[in-house]
N, C-alpha and C. Protein backbone atom coordinates (compact mmCIF):
# COMPACT_ATOMS: atom_id res chain seq x y z
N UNK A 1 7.66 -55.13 1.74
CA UNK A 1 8.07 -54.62 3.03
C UNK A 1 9.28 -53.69 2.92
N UNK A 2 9.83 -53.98 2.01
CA UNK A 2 11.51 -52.95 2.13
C UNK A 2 11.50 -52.26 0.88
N UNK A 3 10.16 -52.29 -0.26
CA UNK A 3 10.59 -51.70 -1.37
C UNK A 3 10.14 -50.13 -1.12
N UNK A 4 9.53 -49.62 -2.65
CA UNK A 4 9.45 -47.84 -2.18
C UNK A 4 8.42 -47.72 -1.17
N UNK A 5 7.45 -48.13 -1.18
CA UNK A 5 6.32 -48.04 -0.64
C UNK A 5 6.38 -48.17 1.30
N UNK A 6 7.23 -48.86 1.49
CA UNK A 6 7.61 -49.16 3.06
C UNK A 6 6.76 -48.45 3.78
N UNK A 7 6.40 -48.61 5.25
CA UNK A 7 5.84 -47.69 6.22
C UNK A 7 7.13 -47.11 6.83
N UNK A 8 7.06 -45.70 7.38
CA UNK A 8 8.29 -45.78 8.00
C UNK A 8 7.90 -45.63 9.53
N UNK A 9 8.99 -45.70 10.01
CA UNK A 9 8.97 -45.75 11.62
C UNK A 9 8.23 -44.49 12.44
N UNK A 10 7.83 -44.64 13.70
CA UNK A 10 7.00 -43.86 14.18
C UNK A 10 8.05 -43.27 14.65
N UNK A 11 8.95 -43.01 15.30
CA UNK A 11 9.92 -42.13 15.81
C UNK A 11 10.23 -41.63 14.55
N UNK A 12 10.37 -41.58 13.68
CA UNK A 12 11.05 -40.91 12.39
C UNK A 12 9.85 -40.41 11.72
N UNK A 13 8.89 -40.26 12.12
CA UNK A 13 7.63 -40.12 11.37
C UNK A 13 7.22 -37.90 11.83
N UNK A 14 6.41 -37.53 11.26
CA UNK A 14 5.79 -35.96 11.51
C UNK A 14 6.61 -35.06 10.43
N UNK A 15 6.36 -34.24 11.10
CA UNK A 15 7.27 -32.79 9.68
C UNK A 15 8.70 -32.59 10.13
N UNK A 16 9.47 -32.62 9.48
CA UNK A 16 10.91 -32.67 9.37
C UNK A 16 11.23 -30.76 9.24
N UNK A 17 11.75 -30.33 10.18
CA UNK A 17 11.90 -29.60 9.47
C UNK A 17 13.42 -28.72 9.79
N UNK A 18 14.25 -28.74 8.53
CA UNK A 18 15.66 -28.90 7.69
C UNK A 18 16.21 -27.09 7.88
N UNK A 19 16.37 -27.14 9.59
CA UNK A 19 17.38 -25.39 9.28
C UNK A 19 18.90 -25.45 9.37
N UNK A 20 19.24 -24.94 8.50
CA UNK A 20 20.85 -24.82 8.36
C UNK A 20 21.29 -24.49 9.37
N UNK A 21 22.69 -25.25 9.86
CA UNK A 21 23.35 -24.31 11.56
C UNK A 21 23.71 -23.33 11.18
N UNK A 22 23.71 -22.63 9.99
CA UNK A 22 24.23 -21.41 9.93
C UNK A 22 23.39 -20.28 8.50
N UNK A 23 23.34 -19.13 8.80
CA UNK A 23 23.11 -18.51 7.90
C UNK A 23 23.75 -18.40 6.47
N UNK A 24 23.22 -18.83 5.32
CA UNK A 24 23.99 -18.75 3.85
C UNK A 24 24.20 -17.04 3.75
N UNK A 25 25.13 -16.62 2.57
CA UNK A 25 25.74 -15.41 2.09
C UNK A 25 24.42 -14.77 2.32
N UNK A 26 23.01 -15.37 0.87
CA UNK A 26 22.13 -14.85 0.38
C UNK A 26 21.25 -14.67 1.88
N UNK A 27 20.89 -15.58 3.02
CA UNK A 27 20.22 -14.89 4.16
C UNK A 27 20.64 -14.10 4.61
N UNK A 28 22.32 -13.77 5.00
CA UNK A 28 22.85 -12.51 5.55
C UNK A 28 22.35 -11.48 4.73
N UNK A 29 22.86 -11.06 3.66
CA UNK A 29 22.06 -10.44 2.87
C UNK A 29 21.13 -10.00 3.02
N UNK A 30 19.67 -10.33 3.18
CA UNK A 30 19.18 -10.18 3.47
C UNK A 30 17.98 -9.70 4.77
N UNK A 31 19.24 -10.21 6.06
CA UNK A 31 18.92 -9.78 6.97
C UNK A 31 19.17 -8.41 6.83
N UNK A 32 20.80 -7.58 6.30
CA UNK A 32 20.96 -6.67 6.73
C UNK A 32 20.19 -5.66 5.90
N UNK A 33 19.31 -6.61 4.41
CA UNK A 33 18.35 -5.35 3.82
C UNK A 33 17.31 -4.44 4.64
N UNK A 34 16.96 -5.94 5.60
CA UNK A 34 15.45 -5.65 6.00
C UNK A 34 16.00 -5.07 7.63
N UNK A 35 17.50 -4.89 7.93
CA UNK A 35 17.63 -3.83 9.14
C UNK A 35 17.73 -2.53 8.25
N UNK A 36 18.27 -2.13 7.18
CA UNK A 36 18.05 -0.88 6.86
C UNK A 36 16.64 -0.43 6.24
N UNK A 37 15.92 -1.34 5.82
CA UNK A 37 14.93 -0.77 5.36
C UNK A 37 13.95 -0.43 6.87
N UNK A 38 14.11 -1.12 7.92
CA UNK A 38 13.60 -0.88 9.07
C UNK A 38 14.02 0.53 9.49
N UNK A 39 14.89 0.82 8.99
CA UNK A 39 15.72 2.23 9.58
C UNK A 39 15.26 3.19 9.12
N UNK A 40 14.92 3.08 7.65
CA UNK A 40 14.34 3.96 6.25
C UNK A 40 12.97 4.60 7.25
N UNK A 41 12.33 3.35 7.70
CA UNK A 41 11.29 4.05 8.00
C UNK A 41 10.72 4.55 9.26
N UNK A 42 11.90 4.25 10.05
CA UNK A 42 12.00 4.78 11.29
C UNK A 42 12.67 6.45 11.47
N UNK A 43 13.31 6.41 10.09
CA UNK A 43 13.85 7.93 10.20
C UNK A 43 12.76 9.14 9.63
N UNK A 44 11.93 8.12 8.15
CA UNK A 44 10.80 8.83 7.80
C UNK A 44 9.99 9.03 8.54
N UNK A 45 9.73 8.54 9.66
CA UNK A 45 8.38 8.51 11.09
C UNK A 45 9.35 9.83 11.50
N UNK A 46 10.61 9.72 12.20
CA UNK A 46 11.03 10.72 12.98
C UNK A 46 10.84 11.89 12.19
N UNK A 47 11.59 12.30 10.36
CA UNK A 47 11.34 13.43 9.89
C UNK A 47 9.62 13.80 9.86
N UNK A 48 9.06 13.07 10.07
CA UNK A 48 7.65 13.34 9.44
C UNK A 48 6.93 14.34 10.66
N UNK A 49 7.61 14.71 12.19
CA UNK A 49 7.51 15.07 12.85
C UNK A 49 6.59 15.11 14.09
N UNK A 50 6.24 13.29 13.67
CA UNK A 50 5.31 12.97 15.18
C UNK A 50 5.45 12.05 15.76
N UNK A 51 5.84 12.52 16.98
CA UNK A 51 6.22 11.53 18.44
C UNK A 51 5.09 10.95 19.03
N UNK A 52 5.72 9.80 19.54
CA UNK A 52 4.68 8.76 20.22
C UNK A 52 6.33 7.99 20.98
N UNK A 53 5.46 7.02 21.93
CA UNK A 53 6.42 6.26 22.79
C UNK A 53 7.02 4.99 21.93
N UNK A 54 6.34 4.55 20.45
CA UNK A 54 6.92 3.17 19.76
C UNK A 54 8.09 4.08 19.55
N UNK A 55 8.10 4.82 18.53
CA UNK A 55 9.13 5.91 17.73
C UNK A 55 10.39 6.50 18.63
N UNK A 56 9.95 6.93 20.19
CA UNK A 56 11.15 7.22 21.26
C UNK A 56 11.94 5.63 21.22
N UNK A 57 11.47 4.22 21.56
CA UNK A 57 12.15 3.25 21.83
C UNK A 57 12.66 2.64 20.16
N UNK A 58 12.36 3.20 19.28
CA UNK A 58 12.53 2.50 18.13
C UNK A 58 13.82 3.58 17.86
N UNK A 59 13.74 4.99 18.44
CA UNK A 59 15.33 5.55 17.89
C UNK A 59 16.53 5.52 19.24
N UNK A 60 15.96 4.68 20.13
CA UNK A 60 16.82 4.00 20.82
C UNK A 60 17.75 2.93 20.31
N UNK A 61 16.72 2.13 19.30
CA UNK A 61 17.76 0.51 19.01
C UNK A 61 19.02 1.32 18.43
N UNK A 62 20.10 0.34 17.99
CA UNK A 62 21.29 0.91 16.74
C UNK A 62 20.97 0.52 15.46
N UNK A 63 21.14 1.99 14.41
CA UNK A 63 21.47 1.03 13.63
C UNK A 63 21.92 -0.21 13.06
N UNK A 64 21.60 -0.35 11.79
CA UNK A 64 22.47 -1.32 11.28
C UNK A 64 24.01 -1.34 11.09
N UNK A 65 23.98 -0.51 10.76
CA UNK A 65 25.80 0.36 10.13
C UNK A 65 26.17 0.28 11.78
N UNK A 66 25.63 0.40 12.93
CA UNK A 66 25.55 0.37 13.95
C UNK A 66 26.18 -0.91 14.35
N UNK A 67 25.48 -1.60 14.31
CA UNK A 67 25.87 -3.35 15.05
C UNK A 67 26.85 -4.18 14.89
N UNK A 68 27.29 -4.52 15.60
CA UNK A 68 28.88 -5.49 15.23
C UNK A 68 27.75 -7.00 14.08
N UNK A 69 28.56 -7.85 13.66
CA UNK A 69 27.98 -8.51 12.65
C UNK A 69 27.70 -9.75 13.83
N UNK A 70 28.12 -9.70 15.19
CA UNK A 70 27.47 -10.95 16.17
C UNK A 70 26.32 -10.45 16.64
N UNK A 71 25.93 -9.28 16.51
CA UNK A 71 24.83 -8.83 16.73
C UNK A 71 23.27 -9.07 15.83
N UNK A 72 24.15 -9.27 14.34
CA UNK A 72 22.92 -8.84 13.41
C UNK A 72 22.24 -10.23 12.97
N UNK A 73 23.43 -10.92 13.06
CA UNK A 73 23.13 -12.79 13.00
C UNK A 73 23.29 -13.59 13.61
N UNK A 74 22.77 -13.26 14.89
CA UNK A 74 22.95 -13.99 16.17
C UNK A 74 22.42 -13.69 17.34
N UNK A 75 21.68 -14.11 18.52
CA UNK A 75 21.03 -13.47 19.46
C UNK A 75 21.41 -14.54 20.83
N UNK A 76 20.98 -14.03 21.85
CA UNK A 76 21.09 -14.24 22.84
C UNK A 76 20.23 -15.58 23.09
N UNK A 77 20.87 -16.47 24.21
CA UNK A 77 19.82 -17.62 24.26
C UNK A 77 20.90 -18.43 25.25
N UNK A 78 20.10 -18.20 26.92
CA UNK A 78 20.51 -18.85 28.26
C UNK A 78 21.01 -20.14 27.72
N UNK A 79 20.09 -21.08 27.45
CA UNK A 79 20.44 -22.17 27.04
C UNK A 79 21.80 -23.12 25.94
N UNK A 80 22.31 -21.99 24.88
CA UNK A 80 22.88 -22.49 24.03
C UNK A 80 23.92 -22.37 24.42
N UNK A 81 24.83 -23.27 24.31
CA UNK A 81 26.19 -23.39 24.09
C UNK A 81 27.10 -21.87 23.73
N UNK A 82 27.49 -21.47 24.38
CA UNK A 82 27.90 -19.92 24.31
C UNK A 82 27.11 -19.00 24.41
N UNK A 83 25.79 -19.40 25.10
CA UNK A 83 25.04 -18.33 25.19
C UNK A 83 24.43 -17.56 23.88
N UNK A 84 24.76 -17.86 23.19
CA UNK A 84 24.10 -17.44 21.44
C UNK A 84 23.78 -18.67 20.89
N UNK A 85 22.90 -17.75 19.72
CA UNK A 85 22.34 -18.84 18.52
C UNK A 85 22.08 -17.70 17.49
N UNK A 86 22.07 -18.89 16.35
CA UNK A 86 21.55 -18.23 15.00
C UNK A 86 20.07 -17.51 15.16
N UNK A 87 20.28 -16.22 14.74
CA UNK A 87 18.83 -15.42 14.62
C UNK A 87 17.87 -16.61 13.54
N UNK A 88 18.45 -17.08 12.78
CA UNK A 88 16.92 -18.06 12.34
C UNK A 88 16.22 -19.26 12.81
N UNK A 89 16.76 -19.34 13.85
CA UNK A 89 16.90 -20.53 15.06
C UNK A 89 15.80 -19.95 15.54
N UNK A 90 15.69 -18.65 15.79
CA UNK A 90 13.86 -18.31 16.51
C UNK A 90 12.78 -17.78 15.40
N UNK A 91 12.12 -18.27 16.19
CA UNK A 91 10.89 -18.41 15.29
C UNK A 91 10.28 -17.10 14.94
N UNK A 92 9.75 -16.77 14.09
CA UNK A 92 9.55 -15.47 13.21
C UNK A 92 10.41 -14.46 13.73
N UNK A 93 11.72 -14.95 13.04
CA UNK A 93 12.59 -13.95 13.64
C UNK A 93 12.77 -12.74 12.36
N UNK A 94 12.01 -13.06 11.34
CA UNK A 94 11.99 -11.63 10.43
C UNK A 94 10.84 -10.82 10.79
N UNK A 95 10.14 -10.95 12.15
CA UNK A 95 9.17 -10.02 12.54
C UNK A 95 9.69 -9.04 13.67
N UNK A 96 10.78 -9.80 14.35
CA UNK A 96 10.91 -9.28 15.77
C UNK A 96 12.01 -8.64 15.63
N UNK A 97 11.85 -7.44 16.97
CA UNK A 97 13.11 -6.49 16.60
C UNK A 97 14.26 -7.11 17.74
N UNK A 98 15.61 -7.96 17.47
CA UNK A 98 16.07 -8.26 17.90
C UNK A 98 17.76 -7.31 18.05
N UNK A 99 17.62 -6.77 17.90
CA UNK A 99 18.77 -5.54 18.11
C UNK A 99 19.52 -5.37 18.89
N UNK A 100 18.78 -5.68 19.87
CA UNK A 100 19.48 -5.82 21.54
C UNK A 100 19.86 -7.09 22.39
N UNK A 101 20.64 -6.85 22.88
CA UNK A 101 21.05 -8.11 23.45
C UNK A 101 21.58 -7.64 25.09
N UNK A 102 21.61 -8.69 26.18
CA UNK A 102 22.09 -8.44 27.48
C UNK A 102 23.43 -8.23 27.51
N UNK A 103 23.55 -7.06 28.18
CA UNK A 103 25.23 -6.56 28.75
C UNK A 103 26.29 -7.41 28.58
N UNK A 104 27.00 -7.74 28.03
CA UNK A 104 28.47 -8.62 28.24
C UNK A 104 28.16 -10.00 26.97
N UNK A 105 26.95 -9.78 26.52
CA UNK A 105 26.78 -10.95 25.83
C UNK A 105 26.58 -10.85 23.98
């Protein structure tokens, strides 16, 4: 009953799953690769010399070199405690363009 084998409890039971409250060196890092490489190819779309409406709102966002660093690792969220949270706190947040945030926040 108490050795390795135990059952464990149903409240403690399903997928665990272990996110840091905060971003390590190596994820920052990496966030800010994959905002400039986002940029790389948002500038190659613009030189390449064809407009569409994604490409007008995509040279709207700011750069990276652009964004204060509460911007680039951290997003908006009614609910949290200061109104922010960690960008890896949402879910496929290396897909979404989170750049922007509401006025004052």
């Amino acid at each position: 009953m108490f050795g390795a084998f135990r059952p464990t409890n149903v409240n403690l039971g399903g997928l665990l799953w272990k996110t840091p409250w905060k971003l390590s060196v190596t994820r920052k890092a990496n966030v800010r690769s994959r905002l400039k490489k986002v940029d790389a190819v948002i500038e190659a779309v613009r030189a390449s010399g064809m407009e569409c409406g994604a490409l007008t709102r995509a040279l709207e966002l700011p750069k990276e070199h652009e964004m204060p660093a509460k911007d680039k690792y951290t997003v908006f969220s009614p609910n949290a405690k200061g109104y922010r949270k960690g960008i890896h706190k949402v879910p496929k947040w290396t897909r979404l363009t989170l750049r922007t945030n509401p006025k004052g926040f």
